[in-house]
PDB file of N, CA and C in Angstrom:
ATOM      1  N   UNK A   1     112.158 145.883  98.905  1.00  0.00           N
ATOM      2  CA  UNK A   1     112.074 147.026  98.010  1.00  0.00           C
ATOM      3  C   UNK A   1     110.650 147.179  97.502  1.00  0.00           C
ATOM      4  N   UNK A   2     110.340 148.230  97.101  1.00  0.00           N
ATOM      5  CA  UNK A   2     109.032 148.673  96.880  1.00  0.00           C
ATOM      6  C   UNK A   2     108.478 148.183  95.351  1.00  0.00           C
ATOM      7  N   UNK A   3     109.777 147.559  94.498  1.00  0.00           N
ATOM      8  CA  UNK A   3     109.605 147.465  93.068  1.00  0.00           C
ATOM      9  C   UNK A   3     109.979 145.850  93.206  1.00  0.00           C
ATOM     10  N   UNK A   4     109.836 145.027  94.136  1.00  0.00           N
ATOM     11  CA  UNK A   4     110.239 143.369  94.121  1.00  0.00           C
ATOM     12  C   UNK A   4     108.961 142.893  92.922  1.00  0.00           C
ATOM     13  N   UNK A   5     109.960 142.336  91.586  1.00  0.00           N
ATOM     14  CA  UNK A   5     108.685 141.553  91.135  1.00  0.00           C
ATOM     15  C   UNK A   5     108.046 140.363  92.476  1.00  0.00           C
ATOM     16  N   UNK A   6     106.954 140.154  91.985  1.00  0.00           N
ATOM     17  CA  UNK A   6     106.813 138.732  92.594  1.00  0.00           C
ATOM     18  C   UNK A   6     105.995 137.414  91.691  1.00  0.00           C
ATOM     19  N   UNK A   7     105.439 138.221  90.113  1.00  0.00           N
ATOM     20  CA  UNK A   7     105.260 136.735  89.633  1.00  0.00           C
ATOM     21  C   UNK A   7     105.804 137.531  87.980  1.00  0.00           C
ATOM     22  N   UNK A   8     106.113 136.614  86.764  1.00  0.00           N
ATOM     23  CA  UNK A   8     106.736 136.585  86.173  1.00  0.00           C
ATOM     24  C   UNK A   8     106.107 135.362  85.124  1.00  0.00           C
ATOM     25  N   UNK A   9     105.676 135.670  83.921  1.00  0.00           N
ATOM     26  CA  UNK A   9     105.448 134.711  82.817  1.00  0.00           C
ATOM     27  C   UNK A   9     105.516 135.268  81.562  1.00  0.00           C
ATOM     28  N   UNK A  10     106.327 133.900  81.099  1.00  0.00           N
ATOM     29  CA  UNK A  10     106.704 134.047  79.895  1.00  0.00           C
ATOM     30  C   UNK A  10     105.956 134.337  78.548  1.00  0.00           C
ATOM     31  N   UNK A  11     105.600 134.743  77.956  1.00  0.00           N
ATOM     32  CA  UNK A  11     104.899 134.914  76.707  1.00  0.00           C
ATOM     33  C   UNK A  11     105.699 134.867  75.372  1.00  0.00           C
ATOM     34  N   UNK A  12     105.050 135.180  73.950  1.00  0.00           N
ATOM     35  CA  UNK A  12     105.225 134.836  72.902  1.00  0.00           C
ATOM     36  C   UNK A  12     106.203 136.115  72.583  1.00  0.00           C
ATOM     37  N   UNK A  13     107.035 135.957  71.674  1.00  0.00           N
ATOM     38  CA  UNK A  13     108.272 136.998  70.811  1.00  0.00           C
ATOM     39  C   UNK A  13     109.081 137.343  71.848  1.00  0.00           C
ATOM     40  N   UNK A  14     109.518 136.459  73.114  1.00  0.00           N
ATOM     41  CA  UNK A  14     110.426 136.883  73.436  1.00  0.00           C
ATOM     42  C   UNK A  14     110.259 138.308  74.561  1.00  0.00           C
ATOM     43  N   UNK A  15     108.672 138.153  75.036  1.00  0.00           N
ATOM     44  CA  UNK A  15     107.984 138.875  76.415  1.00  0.00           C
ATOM     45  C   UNK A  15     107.896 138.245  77.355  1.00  0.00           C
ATOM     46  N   UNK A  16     108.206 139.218  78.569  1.00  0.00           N
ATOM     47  CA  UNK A  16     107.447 138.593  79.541  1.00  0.00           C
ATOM     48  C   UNK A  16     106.498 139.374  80.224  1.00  0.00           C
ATOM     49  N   UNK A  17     105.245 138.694  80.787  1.00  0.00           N
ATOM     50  CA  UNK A  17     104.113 139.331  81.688  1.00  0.00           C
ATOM     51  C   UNK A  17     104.885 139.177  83.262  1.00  0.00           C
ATOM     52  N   UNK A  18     105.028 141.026  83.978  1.00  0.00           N
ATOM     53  CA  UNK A  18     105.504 140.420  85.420  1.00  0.00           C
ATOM     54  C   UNK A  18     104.685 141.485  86.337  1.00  0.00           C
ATOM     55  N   UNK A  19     104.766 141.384  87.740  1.00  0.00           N
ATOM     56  CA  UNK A  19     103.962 141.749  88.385  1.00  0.00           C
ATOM     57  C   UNK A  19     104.611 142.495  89.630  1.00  0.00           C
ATOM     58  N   UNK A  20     104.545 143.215  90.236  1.00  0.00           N
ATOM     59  CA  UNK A  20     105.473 143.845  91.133  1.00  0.00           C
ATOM     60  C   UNK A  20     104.764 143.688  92.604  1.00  0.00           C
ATOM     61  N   UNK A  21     105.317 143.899  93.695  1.00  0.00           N
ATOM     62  CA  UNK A  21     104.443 143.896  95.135  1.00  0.00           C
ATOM     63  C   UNK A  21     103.627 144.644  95.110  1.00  0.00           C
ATOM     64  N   UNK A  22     104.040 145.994  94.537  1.00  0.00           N
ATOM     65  CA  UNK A  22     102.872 147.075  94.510  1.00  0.00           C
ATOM     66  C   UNK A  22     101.152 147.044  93.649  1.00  0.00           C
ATOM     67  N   UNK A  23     101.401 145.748  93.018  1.00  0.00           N
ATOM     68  CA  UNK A  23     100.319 145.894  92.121  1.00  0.00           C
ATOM     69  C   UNK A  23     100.747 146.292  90.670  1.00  0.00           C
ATOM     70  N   UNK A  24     101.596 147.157  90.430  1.00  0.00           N
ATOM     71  CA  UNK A  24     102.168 147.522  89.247  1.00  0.00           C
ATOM     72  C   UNK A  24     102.015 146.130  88.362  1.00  0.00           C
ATOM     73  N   UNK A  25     101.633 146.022  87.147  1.00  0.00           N
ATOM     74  CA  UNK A  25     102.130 145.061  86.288  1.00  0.00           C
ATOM     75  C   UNK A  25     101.863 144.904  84.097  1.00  0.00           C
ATOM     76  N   UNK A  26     102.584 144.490  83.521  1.00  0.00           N
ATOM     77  CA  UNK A  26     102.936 144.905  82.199  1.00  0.00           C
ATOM     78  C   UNK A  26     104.144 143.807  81.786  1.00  0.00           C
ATOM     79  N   UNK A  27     104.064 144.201  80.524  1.00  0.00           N
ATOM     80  CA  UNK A  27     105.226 143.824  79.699  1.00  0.00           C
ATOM     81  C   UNK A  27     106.187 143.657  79.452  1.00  0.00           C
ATOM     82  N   UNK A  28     107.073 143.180  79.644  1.00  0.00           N
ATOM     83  CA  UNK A  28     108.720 143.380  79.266  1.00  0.00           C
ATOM     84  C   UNK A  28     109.299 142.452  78.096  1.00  0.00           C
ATOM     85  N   UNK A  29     109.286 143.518  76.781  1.00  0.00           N
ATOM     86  CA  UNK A  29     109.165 143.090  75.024  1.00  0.00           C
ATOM     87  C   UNK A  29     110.823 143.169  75.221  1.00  0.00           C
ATOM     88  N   UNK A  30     111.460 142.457  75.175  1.00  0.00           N
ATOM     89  CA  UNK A  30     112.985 142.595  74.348  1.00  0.00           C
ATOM     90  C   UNK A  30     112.830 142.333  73.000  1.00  0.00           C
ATOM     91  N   UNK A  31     113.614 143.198  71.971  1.00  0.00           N
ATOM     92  CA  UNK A  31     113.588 143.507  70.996  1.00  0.00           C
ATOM     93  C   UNK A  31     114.871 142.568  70.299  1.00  0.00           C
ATOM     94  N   UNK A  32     115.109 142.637  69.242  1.00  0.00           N
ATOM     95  CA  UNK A  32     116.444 141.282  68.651  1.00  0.00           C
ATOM     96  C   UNK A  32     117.731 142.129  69.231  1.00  0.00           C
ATOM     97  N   UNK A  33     117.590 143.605  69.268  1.00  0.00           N
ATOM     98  CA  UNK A  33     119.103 144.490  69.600  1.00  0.00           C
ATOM     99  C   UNK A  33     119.309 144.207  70.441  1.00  0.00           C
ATOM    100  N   UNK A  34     118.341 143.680  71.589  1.00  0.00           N
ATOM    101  CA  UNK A  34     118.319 143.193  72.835  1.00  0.00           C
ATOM    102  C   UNK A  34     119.396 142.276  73.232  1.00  0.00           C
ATOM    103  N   UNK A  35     119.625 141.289  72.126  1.00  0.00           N
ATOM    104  CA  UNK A  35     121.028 140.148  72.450  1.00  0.00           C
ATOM    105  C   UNK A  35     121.883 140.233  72.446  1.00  0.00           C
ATOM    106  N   UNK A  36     122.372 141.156  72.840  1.00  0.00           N
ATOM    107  CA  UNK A  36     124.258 140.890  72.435  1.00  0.00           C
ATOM    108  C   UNK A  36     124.634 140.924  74.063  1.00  0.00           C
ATOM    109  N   UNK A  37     125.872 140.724  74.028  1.00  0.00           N
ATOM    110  CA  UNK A  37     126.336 140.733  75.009  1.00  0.00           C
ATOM    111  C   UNK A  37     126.245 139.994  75.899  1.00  0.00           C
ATOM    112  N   UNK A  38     126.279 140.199  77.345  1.00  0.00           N
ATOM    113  CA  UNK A  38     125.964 139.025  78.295  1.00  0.00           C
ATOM    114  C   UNK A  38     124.318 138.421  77.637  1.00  0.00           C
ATOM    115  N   UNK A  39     123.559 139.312  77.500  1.00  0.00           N
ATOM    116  CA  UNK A  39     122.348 138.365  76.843  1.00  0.00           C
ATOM    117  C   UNK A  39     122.314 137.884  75.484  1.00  0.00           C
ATOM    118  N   UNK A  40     123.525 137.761  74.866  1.00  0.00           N
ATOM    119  CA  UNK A  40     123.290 136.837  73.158  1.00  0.00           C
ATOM    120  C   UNK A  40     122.653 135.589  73.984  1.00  0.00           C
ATOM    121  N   UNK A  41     122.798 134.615  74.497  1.00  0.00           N
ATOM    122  CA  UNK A  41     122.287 133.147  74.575  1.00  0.00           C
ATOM    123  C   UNK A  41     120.921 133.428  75.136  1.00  0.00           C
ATOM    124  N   UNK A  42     120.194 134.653  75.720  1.00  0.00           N
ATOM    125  CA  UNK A  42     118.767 134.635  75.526  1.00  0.00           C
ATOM    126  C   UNK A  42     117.832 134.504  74.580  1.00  0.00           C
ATOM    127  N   UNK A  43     118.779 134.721  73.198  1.00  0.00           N
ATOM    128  CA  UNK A  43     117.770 134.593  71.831  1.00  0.00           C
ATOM    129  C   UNK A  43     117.257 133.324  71.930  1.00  0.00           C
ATOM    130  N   UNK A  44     117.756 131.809  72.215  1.00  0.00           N
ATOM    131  CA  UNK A  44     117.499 130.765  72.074  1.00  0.00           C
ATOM    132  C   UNK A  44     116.365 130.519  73.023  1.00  0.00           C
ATOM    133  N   UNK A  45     115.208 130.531  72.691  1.00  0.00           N
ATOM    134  CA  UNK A  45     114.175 130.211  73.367  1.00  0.00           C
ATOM    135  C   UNK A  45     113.614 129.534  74.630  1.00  0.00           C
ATOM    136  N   UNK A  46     114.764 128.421  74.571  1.00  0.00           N
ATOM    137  CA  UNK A  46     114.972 127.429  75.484  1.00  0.00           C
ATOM    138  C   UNK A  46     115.367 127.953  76.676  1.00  0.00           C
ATOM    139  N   UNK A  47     116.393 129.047  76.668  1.00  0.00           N
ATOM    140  CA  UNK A  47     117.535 129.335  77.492  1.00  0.00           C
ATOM    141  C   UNK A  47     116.468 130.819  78.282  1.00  0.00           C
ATOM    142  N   UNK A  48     115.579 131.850  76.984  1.00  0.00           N
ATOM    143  CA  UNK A  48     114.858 132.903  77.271  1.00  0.00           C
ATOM    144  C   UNK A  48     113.633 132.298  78.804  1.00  0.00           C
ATOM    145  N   UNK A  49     113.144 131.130  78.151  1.00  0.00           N
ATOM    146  CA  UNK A  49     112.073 130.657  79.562  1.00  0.00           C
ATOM    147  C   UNK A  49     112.676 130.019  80.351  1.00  0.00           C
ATOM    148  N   UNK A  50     114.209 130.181  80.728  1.00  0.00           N
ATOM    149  CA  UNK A  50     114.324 129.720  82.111  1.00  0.00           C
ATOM    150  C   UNK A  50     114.312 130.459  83.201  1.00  0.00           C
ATOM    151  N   UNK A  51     113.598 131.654  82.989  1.00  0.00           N
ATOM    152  CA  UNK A  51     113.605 132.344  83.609  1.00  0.00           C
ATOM    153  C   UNK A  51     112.689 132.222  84.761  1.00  0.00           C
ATOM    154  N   UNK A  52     112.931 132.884  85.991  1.00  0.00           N
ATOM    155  CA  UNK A  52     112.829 132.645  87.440  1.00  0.00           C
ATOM    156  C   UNK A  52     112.983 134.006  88.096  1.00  0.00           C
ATOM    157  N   UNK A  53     112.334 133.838  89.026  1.00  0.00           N
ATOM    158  CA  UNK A  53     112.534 134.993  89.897  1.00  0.00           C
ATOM    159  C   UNK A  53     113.457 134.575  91.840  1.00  0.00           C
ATOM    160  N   UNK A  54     114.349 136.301  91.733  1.00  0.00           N
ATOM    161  CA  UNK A  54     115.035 135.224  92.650  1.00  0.00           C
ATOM    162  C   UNK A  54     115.110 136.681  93.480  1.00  0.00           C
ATOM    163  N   UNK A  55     114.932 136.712  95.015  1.00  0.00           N
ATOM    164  CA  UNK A  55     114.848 137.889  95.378  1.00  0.00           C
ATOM    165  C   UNK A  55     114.522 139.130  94.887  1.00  0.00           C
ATOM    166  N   UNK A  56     112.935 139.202  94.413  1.00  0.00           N
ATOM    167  CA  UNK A  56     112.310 140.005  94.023  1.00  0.00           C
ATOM    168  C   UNK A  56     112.729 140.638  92.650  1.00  0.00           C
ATOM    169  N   UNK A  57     113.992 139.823  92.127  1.00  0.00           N
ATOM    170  CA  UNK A  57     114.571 140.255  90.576  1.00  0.00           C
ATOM    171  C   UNK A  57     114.104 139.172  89.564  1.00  0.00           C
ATOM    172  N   UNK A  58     113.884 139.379  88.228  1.00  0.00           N
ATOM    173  CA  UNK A  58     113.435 138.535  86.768  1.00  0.00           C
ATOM    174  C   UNK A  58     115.189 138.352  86.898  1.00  0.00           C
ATOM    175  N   UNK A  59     115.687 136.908  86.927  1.00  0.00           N
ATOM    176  CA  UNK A  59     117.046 136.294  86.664  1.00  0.00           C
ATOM    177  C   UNK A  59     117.312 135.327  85.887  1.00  0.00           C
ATOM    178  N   UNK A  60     117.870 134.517  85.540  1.00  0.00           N
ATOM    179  CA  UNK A  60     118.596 133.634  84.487  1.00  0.00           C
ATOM    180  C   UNK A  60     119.323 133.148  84.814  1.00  0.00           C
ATOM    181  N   UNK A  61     119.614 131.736  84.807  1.00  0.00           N
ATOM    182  CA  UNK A  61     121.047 130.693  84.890  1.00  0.00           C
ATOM    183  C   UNK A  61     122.119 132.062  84.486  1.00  0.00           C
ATOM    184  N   UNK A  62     122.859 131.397  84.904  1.00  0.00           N
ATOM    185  CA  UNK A  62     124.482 132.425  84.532  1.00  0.00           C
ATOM    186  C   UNK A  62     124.171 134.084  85.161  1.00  0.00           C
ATOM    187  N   UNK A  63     124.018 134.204  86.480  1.00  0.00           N
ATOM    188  CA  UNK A  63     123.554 135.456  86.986  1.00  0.00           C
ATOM    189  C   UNK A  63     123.342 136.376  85.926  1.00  0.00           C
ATOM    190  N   UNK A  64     122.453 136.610  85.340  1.00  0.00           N
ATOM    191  CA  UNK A  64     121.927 136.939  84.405  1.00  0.00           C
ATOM    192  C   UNK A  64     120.809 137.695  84.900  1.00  0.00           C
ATOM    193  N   UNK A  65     120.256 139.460  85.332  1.00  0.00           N
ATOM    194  CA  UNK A  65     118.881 139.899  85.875  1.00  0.00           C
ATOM    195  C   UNK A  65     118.513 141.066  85.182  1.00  0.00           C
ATOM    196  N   UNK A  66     117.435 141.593  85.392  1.00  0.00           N
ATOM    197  CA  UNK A  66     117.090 142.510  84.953  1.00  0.00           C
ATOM    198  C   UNK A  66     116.758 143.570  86.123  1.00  0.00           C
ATOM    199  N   UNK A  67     117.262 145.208  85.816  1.00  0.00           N
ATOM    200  CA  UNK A  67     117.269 146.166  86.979  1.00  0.00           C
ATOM    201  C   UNK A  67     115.540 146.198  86.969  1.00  0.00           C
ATOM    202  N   UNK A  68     115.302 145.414  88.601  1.00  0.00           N
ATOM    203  CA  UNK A  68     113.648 145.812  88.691  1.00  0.00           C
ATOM    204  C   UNK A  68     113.393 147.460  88.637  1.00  0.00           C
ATOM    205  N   UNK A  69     114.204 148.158  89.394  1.00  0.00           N
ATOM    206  CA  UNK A  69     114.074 149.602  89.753  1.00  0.00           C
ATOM    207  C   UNK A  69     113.566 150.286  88.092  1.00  0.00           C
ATOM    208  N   UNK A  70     114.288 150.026  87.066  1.00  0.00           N
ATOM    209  CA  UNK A  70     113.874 151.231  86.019  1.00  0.00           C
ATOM    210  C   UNK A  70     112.785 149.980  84.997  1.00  0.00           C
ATOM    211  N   UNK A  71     112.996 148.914  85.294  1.00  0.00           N
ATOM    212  CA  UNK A  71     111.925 148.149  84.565  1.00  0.00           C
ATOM    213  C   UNK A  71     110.533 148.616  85.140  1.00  0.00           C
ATOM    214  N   UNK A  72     110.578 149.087  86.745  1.00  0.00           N
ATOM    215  CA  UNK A  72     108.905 149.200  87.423  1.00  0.00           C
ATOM    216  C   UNK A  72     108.727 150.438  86.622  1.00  0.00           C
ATOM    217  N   UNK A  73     109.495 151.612  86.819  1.00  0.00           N
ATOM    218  CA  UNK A  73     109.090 152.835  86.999  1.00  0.00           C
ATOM    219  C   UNK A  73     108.887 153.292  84.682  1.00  0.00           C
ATOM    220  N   UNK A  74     109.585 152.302  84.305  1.00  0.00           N
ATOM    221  CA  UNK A  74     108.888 152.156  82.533  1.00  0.00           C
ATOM    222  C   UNK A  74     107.596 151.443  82.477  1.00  0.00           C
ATOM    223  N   UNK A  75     107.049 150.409  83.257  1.00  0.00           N
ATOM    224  CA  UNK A  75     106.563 149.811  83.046  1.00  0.00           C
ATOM    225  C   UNK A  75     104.896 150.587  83.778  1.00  0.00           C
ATOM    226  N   UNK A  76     105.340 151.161  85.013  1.00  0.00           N
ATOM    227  CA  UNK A  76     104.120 152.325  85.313  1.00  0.00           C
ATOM    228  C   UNK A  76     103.797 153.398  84.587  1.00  0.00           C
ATOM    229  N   UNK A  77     104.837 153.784  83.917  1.00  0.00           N
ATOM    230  CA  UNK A  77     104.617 155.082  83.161  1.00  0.00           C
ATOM    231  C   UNK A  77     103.745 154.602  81.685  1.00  0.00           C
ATOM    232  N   UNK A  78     104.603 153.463  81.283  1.00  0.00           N
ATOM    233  CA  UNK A  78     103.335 152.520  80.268  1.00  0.00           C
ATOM    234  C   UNK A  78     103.113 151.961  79.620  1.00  0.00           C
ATOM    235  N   UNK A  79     103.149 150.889  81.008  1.00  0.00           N
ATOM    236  CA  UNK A  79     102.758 149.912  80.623  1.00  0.00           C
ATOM    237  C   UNK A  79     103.300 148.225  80.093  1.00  0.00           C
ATOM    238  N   UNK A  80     104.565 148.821  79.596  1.00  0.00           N
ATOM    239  CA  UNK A  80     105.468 148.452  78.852  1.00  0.00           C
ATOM    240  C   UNK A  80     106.747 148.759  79.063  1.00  0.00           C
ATOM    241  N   UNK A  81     107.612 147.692  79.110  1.00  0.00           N
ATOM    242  CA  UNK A  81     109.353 148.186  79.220  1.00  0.00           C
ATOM    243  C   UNK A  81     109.861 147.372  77.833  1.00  0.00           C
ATOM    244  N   UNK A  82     110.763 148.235  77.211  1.00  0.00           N
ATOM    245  CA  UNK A  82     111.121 147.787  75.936  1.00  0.00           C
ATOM    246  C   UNK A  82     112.894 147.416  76.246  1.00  0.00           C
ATOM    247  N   UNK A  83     112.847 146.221  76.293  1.00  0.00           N
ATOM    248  CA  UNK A  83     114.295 146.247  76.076  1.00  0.00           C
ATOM    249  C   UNK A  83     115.349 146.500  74.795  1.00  0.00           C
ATOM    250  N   UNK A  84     115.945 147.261  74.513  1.00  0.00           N
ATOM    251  CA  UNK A  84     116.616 147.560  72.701  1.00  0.00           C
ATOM    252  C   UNK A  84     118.331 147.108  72.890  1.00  0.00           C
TER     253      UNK A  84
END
């Protein structure tokens, strides 16, 4: 796919810095509204940096991913993808 991350690091409040094949690359800020649901156990810090990349998707123990497709195309427009 044209939007495969391929590198991915963790940063401070609960960001991550990721990078796409295309060159594309930025932010992805989850916000606290961000936890509920299948992602409540991402608040815990521990559990937020286990993150990995697994066929060109940002994933998590407990199939747990994020849609690369609308994360690239927020993150070109700028810069930044906000998760709420």
């Amino acid at each position: 796919m044209h939007w495969d991350v391929i590198e991915v690091q963790q940063q401070d409040n609960y960001s991550l810095w990721v990078r796409f094949n295309d060159g594309v690359e930025g932010a992805v800020q989850f916000m606290p509204s961000a936890f509920r649901g299948v992602f409540t156990h991402l608040s815990d810090k521990a559990k937020f940096g286990q993150v990995t990349i697994v066929d060109g998707v940002i994933t998590w123990p407990g199939d747990l991913d994020l849609a690369p497709d609308a994360m690239h195309a927020e993150i070109k427009r700028n810069g930044i993808c906000v998760l709420t």
